[in-house]
Protein backbone atom coordinates (compact mmCIF):
# COMPACT_ATOMS: atom_id res chain seq x y z
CA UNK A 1 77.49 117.37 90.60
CA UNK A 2 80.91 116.39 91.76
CA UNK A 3 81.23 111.91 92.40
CA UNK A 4 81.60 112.76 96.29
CA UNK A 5 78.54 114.90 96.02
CA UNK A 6 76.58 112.25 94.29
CA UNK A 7 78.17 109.52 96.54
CA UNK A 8 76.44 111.36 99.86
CA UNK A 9 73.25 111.66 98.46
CA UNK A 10 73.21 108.13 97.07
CA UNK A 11 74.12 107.16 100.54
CA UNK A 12 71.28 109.56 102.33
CA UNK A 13 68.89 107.28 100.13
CA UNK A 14 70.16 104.37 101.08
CA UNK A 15 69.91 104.86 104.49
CA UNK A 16 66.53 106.11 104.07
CA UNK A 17 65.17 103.23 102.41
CA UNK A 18 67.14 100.73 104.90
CA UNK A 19 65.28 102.84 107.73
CA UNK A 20 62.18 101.75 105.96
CA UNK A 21 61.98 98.44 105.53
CA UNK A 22 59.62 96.74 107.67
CA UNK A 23 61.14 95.71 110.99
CA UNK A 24 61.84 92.27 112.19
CA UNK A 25 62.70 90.91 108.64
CA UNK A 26 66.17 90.24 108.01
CA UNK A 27 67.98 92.73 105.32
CA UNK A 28 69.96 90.94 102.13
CA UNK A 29 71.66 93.02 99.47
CA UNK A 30 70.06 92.99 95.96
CA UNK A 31 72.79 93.21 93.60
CA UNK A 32 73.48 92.05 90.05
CA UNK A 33 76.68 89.89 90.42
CA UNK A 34 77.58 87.67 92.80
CA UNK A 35 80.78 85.26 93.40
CA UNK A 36 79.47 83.25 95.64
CA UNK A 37 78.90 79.83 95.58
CA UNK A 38 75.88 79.07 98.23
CA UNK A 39 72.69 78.99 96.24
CA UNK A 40 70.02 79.95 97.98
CA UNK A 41 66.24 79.53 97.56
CA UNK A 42 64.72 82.86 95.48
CA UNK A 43 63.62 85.01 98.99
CA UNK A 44 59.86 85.32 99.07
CA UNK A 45 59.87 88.71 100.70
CA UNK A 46 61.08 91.71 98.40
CA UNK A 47 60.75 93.67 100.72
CA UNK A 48 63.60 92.55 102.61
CA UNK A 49 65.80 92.94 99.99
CA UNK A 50 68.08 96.12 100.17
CA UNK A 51 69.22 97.18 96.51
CA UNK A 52 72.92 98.97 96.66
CA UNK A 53 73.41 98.64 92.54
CA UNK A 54 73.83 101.56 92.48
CA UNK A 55 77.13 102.24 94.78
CA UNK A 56 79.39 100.78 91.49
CA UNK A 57 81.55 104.01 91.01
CA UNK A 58 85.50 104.58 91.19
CA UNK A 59 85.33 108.11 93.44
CA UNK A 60 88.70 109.40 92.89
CA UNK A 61 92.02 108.07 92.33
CA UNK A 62 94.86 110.37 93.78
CA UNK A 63 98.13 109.39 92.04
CA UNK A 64 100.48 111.49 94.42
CA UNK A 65 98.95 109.86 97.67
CA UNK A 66 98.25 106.36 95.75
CA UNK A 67 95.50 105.79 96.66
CA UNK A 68 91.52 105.29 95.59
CA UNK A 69 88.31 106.08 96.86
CA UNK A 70 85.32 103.66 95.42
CA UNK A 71 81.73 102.84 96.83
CA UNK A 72 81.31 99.44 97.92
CA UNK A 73 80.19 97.82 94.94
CA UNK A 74 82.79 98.48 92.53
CA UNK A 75 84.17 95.85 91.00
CA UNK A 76 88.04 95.65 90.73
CA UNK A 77 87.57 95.27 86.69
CA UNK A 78 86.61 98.76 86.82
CA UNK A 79 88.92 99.35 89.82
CA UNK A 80 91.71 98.29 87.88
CA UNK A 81 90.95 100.18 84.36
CA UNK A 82 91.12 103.58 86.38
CA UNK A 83 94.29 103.15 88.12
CA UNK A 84 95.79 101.99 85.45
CA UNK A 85 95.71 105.27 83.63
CA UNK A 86 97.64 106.63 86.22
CA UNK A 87 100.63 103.51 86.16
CA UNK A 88 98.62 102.60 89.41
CA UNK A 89 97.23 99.25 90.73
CA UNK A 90 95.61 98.41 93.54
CA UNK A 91 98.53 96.14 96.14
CA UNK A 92 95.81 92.68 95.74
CA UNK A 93 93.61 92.44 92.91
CA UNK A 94 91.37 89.14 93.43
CA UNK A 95 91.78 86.93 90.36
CA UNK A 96 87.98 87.67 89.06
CA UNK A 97 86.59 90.76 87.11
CA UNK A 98 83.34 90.98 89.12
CA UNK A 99 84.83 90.44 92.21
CA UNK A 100 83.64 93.83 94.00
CA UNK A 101 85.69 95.75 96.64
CA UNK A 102 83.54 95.77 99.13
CA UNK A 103 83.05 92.14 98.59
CA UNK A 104 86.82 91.04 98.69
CA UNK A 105 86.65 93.09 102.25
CA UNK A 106 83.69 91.57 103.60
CA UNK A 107 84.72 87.94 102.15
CA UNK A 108 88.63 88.18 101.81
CA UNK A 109 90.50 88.32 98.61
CA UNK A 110 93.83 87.18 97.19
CA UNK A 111 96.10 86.73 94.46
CA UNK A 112 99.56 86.48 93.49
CA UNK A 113 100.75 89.59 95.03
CA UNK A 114 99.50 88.16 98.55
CA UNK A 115 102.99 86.84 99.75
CA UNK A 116 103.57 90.56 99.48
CA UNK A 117 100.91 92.22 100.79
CA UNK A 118 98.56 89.78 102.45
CA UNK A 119 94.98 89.65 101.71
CA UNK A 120 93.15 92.15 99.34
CA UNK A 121 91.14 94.32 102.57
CA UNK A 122 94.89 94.62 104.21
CA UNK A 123 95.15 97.53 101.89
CA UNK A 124 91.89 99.82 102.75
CA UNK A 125 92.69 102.67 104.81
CA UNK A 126 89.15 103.81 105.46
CA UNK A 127 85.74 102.33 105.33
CA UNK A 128 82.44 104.03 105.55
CA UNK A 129 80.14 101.95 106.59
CA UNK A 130 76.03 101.08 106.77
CA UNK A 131 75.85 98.93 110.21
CA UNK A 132 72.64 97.07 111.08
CA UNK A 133 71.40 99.59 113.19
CA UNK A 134 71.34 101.88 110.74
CA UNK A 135 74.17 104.34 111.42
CA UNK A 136 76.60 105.73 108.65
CA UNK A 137 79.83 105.23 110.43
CA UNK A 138 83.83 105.65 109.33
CA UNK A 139 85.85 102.66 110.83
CA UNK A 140 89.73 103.78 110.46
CA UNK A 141 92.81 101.09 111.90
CA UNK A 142 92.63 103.35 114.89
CA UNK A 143 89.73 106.00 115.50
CA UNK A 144 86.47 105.50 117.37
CA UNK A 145 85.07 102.25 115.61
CA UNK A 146 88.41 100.12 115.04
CA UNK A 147 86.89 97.15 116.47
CA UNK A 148 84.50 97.51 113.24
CA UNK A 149 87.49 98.25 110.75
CA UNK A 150 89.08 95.08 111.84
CA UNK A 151 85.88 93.09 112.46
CA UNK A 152 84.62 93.80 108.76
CA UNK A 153 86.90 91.03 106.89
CA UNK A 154 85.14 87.76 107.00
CA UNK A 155 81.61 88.95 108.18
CA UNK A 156 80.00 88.58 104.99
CA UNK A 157 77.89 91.49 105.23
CA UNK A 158 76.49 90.75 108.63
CA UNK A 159 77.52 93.66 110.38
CA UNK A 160 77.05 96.26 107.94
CA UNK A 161 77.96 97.55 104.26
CA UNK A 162 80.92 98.85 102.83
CA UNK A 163 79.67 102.45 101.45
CA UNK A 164 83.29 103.51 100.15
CA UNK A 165 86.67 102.47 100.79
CA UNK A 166 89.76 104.11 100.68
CA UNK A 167 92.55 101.85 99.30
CA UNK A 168 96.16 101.61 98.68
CA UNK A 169 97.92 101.58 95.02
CA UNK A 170 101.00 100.69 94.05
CA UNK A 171 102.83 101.60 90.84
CA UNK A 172 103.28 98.95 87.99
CA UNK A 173 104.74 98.79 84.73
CA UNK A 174 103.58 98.14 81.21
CA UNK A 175 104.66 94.62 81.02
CA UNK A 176 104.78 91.63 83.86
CA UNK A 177 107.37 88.74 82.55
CA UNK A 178 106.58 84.92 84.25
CA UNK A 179 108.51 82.36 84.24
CA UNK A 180 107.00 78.69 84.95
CA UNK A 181 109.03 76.46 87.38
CA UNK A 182 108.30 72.71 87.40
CA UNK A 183 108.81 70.78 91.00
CA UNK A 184 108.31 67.11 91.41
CA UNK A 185 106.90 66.63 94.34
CA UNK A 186 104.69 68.87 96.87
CA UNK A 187 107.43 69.26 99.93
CA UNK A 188 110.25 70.59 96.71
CA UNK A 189 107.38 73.19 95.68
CA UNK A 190 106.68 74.25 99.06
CA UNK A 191 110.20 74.25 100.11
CA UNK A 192 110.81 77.06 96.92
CA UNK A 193 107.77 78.67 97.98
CA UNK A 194 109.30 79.61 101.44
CA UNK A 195 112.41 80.44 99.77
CA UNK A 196 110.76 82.86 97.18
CA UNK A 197 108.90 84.22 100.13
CA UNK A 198 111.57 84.51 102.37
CA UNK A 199 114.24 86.33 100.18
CA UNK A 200 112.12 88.26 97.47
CA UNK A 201 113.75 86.95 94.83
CA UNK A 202 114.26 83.90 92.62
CA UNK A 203 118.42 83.35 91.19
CA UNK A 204 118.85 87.11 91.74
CA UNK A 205 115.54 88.34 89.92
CA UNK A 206 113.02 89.95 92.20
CA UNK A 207 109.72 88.29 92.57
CA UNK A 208 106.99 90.98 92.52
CA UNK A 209 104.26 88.29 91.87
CA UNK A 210 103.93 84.23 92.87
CA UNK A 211 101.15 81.69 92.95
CA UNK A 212 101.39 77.97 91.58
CA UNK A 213 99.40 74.70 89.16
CA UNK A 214 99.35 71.50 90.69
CA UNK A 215 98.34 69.48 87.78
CA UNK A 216 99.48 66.02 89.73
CA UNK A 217 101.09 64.87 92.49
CA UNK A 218 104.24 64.55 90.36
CA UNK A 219 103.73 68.00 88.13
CA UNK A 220 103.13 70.95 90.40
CA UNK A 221 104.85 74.73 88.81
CA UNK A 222 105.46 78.24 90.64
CA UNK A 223 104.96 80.60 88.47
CA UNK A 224 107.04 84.06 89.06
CA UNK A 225 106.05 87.24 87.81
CA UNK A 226 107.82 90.63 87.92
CA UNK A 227 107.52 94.10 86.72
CA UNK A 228 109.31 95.11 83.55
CA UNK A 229 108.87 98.07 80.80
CA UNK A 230 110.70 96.09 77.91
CA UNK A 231 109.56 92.93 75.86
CA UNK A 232 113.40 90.38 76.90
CA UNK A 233 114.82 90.13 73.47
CA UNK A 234 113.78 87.13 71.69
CA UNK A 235 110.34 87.32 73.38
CA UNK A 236 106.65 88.82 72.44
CA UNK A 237 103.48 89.31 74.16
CA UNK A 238 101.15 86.80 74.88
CA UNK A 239 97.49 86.99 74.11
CA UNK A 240 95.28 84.49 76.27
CA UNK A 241 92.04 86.15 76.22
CA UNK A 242 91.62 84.69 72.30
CA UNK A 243 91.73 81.55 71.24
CA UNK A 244 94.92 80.83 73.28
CA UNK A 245 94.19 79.69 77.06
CA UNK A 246 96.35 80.23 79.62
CA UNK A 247 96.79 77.85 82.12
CA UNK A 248 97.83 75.57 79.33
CA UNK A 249 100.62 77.80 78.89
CA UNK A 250 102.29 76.96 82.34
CA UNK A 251 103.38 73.65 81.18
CA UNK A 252 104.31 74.81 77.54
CA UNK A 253 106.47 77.33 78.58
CA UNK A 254 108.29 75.82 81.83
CA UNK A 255 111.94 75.30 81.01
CA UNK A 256 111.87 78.38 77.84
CA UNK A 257 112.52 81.41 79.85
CA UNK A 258 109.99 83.96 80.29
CA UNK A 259 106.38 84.39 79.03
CA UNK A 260 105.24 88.40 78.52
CA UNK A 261 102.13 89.59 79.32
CA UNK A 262 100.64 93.37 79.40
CA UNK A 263 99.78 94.41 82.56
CA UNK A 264 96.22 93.96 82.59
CA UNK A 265 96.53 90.94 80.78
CA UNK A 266 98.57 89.72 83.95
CA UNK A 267 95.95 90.84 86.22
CA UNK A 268 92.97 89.30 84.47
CA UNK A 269 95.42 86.30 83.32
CA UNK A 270 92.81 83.90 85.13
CA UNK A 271 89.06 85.49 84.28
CA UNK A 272 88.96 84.46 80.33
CA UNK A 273 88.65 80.42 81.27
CA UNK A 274 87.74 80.90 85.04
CA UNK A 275 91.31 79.35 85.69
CA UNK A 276 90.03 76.19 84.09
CA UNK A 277 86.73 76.10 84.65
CA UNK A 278 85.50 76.93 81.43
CA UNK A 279 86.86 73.27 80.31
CA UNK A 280 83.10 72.16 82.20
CA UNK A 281 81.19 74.08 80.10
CA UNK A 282 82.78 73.31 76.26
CA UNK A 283 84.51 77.31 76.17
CA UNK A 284 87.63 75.52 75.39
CA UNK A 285 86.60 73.25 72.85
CA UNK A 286 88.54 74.55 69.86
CA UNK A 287 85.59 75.02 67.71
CA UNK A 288 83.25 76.32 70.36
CA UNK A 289 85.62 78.73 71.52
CA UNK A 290 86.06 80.56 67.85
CA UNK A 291 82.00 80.41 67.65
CA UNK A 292 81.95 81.74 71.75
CA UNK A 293 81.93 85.62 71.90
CA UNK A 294 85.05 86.73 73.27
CA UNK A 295 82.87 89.49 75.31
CA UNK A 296 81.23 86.09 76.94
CA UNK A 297 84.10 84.70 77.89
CA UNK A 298 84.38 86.02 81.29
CA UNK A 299 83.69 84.57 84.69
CA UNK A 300 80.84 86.32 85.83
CA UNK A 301 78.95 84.41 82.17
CA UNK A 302 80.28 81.01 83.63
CA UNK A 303 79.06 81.65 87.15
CA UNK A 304 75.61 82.33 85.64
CA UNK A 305 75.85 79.02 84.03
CA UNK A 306 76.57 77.05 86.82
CA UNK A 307 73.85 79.16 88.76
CA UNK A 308 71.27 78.18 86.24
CA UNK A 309 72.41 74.08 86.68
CA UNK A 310 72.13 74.35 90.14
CA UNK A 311 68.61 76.47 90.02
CA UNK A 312 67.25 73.57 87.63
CA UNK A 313 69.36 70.41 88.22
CA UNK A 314 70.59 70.02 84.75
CA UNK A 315 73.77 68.00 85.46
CA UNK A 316 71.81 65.73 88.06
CA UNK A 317 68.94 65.21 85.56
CA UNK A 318 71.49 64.23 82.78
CA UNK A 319 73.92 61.85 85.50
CA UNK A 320 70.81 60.14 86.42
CA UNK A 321 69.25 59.72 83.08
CA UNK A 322 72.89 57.82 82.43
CA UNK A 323 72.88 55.79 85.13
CA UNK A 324 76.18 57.96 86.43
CA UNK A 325 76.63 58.69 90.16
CA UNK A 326 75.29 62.19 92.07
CA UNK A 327 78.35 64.43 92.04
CA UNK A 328 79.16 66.49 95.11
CA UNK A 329 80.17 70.23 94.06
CA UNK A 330 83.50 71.15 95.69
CA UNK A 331 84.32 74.46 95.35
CA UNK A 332 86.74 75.91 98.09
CA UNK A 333 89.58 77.96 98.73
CA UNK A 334 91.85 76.78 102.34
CA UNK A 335 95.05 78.24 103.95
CA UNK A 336 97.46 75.79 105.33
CA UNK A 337 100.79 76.91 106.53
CA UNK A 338 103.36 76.27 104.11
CA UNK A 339 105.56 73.42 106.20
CA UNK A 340 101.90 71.67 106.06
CA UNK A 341 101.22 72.00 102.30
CA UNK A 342 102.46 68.50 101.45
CA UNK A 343 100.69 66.64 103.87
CA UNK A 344 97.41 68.50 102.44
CA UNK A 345 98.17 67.86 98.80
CA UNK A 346 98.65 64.21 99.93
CA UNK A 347 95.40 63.67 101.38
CA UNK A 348 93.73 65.94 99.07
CA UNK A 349 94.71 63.50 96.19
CA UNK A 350 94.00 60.30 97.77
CA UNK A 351 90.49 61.55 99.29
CA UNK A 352 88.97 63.87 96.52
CA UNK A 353 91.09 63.98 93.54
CA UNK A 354 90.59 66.83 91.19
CA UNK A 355 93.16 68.57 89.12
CA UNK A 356 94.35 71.45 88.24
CA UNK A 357 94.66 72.88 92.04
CA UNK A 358 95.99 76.58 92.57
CA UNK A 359 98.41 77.37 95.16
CA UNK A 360 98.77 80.96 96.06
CA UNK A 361 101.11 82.20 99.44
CA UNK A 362 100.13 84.46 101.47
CA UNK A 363 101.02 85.89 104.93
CA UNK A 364 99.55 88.55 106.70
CA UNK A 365 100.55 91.92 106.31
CA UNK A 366 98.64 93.34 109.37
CA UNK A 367 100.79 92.22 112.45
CA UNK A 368 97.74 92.48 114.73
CA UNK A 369 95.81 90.34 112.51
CA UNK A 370 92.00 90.16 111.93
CA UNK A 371 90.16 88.53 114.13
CA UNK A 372 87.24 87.08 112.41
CA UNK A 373 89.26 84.94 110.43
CA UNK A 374 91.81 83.92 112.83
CA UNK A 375 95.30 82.82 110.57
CA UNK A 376 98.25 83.67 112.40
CA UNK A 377 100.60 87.03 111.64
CA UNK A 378 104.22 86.31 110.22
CA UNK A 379 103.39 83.02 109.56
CA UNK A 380 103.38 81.86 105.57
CA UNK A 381 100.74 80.45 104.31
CA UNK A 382 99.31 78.78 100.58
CA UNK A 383 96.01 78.92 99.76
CA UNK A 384 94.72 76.42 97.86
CA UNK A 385 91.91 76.59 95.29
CA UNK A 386 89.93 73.80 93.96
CA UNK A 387 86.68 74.43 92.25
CA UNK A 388 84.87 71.12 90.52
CA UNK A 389 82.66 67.92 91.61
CA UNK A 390 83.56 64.85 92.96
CA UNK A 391 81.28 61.74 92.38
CA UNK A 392 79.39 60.64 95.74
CA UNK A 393 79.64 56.48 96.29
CA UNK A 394 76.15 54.75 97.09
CA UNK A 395 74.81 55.90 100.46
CA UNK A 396 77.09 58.83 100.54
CA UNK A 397 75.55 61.77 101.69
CA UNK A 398 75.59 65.13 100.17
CA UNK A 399 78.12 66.80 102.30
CA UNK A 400 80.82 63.98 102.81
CA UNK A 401 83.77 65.76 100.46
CA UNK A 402 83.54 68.83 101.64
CA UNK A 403 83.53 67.44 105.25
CA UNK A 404 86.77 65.51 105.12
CA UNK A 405 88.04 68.64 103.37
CA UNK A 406 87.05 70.53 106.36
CA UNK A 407 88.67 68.04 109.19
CA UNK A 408 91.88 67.93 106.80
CA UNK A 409 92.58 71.42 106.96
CA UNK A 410 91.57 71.68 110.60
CA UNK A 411 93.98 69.03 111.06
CA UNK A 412 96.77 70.93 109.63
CA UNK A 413 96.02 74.38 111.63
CA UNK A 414 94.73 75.90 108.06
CA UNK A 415 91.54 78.04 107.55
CA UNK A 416 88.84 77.45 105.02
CA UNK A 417 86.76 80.37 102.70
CA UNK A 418 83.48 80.85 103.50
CA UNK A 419 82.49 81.89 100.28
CA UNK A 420 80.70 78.60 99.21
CA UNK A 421 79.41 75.13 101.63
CA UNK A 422 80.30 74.82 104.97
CA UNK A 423 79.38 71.99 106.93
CA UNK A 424 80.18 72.73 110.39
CA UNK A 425 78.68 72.43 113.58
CA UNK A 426 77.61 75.56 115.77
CA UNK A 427 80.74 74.70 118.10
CA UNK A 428 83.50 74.18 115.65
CA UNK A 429 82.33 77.34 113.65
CA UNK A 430 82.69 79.20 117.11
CA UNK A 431 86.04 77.57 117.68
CA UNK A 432 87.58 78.29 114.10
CA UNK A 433 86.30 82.03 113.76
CA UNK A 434 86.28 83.53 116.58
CA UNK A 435 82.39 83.05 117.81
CA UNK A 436 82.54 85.55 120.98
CA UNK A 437 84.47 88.17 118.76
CA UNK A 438 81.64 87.79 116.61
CA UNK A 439 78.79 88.37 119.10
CA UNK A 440 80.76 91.06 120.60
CA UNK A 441 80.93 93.08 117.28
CA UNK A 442 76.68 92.02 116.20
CA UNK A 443 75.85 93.23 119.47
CA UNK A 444 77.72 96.83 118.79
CA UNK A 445 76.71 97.34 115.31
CA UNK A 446 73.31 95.30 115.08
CA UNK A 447 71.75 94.43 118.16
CA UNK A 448 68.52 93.95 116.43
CA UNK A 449 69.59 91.42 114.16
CA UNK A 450 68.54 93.11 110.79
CA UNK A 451 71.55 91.45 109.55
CA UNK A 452 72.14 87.71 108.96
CA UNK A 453 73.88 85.76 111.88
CA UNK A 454 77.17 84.90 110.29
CA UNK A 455 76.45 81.12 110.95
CA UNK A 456 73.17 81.22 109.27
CA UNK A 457 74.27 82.72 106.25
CA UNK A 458 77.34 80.71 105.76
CA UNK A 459 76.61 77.04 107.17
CA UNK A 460 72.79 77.27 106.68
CA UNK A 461 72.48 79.08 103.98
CA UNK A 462 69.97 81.21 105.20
């Protein structure tokens, strides 16, 4: 049986079993991965639970057409590994192994490539698509059910499911060369970033890859990347999924020319250590990183980690047993436009204070933009990643860091992730993405409601 052949049956079953789950209960993927960060309560009722495990399979890859048909829960690890046979990548590949494709479509994905080529679903060409009311439909940029194509990014599965996708590649080459450029202040690193942006290039090189480390208000580095088939004399190729780590590297090797990675490693640069994350939970502790498994150090074995904390209250146990303060998880990714990006990393030091912080530009490569997360075409933007705890003061509720980070980047005409917390009201969600768009699109695809309400699932947690 050919993978298309398998892939229709698989998806006859599915819609066969969505068809019989009992009616009036609202419908939540069961799947074995997440990268999410709300944590909800274990659901009581299985039987609202629809399992889509297994819709994990890489379809074809065409090398003359570039391009790649997957089902919707394929992760980009195994996205990646297949293209890459044929000197192929796919134009965004979110910075985490399990990060599936029809995730990064229904919750927006980036990465360094994003000044390029915008967010990671800006590059599907085709979606097929479970909606709430049950149909199998193909949403295209312009055929019958556009206003689902483009209403798909940011919906968080409340609509429907991605079944397959059809998605750009681009080629690559075996190597990717960085170099790490040290700024001293926020408005010089955003100033380069527009630059960069702007002309391609970096002192004549071309730029085919650019995010940035904030380690301090005074130590922020751009780090460029670009395409190359030979090792630059005097250099060799880096290994940071061993014992080496390598956001460490960005300071050690600003000012020395140009680190060499392999491909992949490039790609997957960030999974080994989670950025930094893994710092949190002693996988960079030289002597419990040589007794850690290198096939466990991966961020999917983290997330489960944190996941069990937060399902038992480890860390809040142990604070309070010290006599230490509640901390506040923080875990977000925001857009600001670039010209704003200083007055951000101002008040994001003075009000919540952690460090390392990733900066990552991106601008939208769809003209039309999408309209369920509103951000503005041919305007540059830097995301900014910050993923940690901040301690609460007495009386401090939980809530209050994330909040001012929330008014900040409202503030600054930015956009926030919805991946983890929200704290909004009905009324500002409505205002910041696009509430009647929204309804317009639940009441076309699932006027029952099988599916979550977007606000339920994100801000309540539902």
């Amino acid at each position: 049986m050919s993978a298309l052949t398998g892939h229709r049956a698989a998806t006859a079953d599915l819609r066969a079993r969505y068809a019989r789950l009992p009616a009036g209960r609202t419908v939540r993927l069961a799947k074995p991965t997440s990268n999410l960060f709300r944590f909800r309560a274990e659901p009581k009722d299985k039987y609202g639970l629809l399992d889509v495990g297994a819709l994990d399979q890489v379809l074809e890859v065409d090398p003359v057409a570039r391009t790649a048909t997957v089902q919707g829960m394929t992760t980009y690890e195994h996205l990646v590994e297949a293209t890459l046979q044929h000197g192929l990548m796919p134009m965004v590949v979110p910075q985490l192994k399990t990060i599936t494709v029809g995730g990064a479509l229904a919750g927006l994905g980036i990465e360094s490539t994003s000044f390029r080529h915008g967010l990671a679903h800006e590059s599907v060409l085709e979606i097929e698509v479970l909606t709430g009311d049950g149909r199998v439909l193909t949403a295209t940029p312009d055929g019958e059910h556009a206003e689902l194509f483009h209403g798909m990014p940011n919906s968080y599965g409340t609509l429907g499911y991605a079944l397959s996708l059809k998605v750009e590649l681009q080629p690559v080459t075996r190597y990717v060369a960085v170099r790490h450029l040290r700024y001293p202040d926020a408005a010089s690193c955003a100033e380069a970033i527009a630059a960069i942006c702007a002309s391609g290039e970096h002192e004549g090189s071309p730029v085919d890859f650019l995010d940035g480390t904030v380690f301090s208000g005074d130590e922020q580095y751009l780090t460029l990347g670009r395409f190359t088939d030979e090792v630059p004399g005097g250099s060799s190729v880096s290994d940071y999924t061993g014992q080496r780590i390598y956001y460490r590297s960005i300071q050690e090797y600003a000012g020395r020319g140009e680190d060499v990675l392999t491909t992949s490693d490039y790609i997957w640069r960030w999974d080994t250590d989670w950025f930094w994350c893994s710092r949190a939970l002693g996988a960079q502790h030289p002597l419990a990183r040589r007794l850690w498994p290198s096939r466990y150090r991966r961020s999917d074995v983290y997330r489960k980690l944190v996941a069990m904390d937060r399902r038992y209250r480890l860390n809040e146990r142990v604070r309070s047993w010290r006599g230490l303060p509640l901390e506040e998880p923080v875990i977000q990714d925001i857009e600001v436009p670039v010209e704003r990006l200083a007055e951000f990393l101002a008040g994001f030091h003075a009000d919540i204070g952690i460090t390392p912080v990733w900066l990552c530009p991106v601008q939208l490569r769809n003209q039309a933009g999408w309209p369920l997360y509103p951000m503005e075409p041919g305007r540059l933007y830097v995301n900014v990643g910050f993923w940690s705890a901040v301690p609460l003061a007495p009386g401090q509720p939980l809530g209050t860091h994330n909040r001012r980070i929330e008014q900040l980047v409202a503030d600054l005409d930015g956009h926030k992730s919805l991946y983890s917390n929200s704290y909004y009201t009905p009324e500002e969600f409505e205002r910041r993405y696009n509430g009647p768009a929204y309804r317009a699109l639940k009441k076309g695809y699932d006027p029952g409601g099988r599916l979550p309400d977007l606000y339920d699932k994100c801000v309540r947690e539902r």
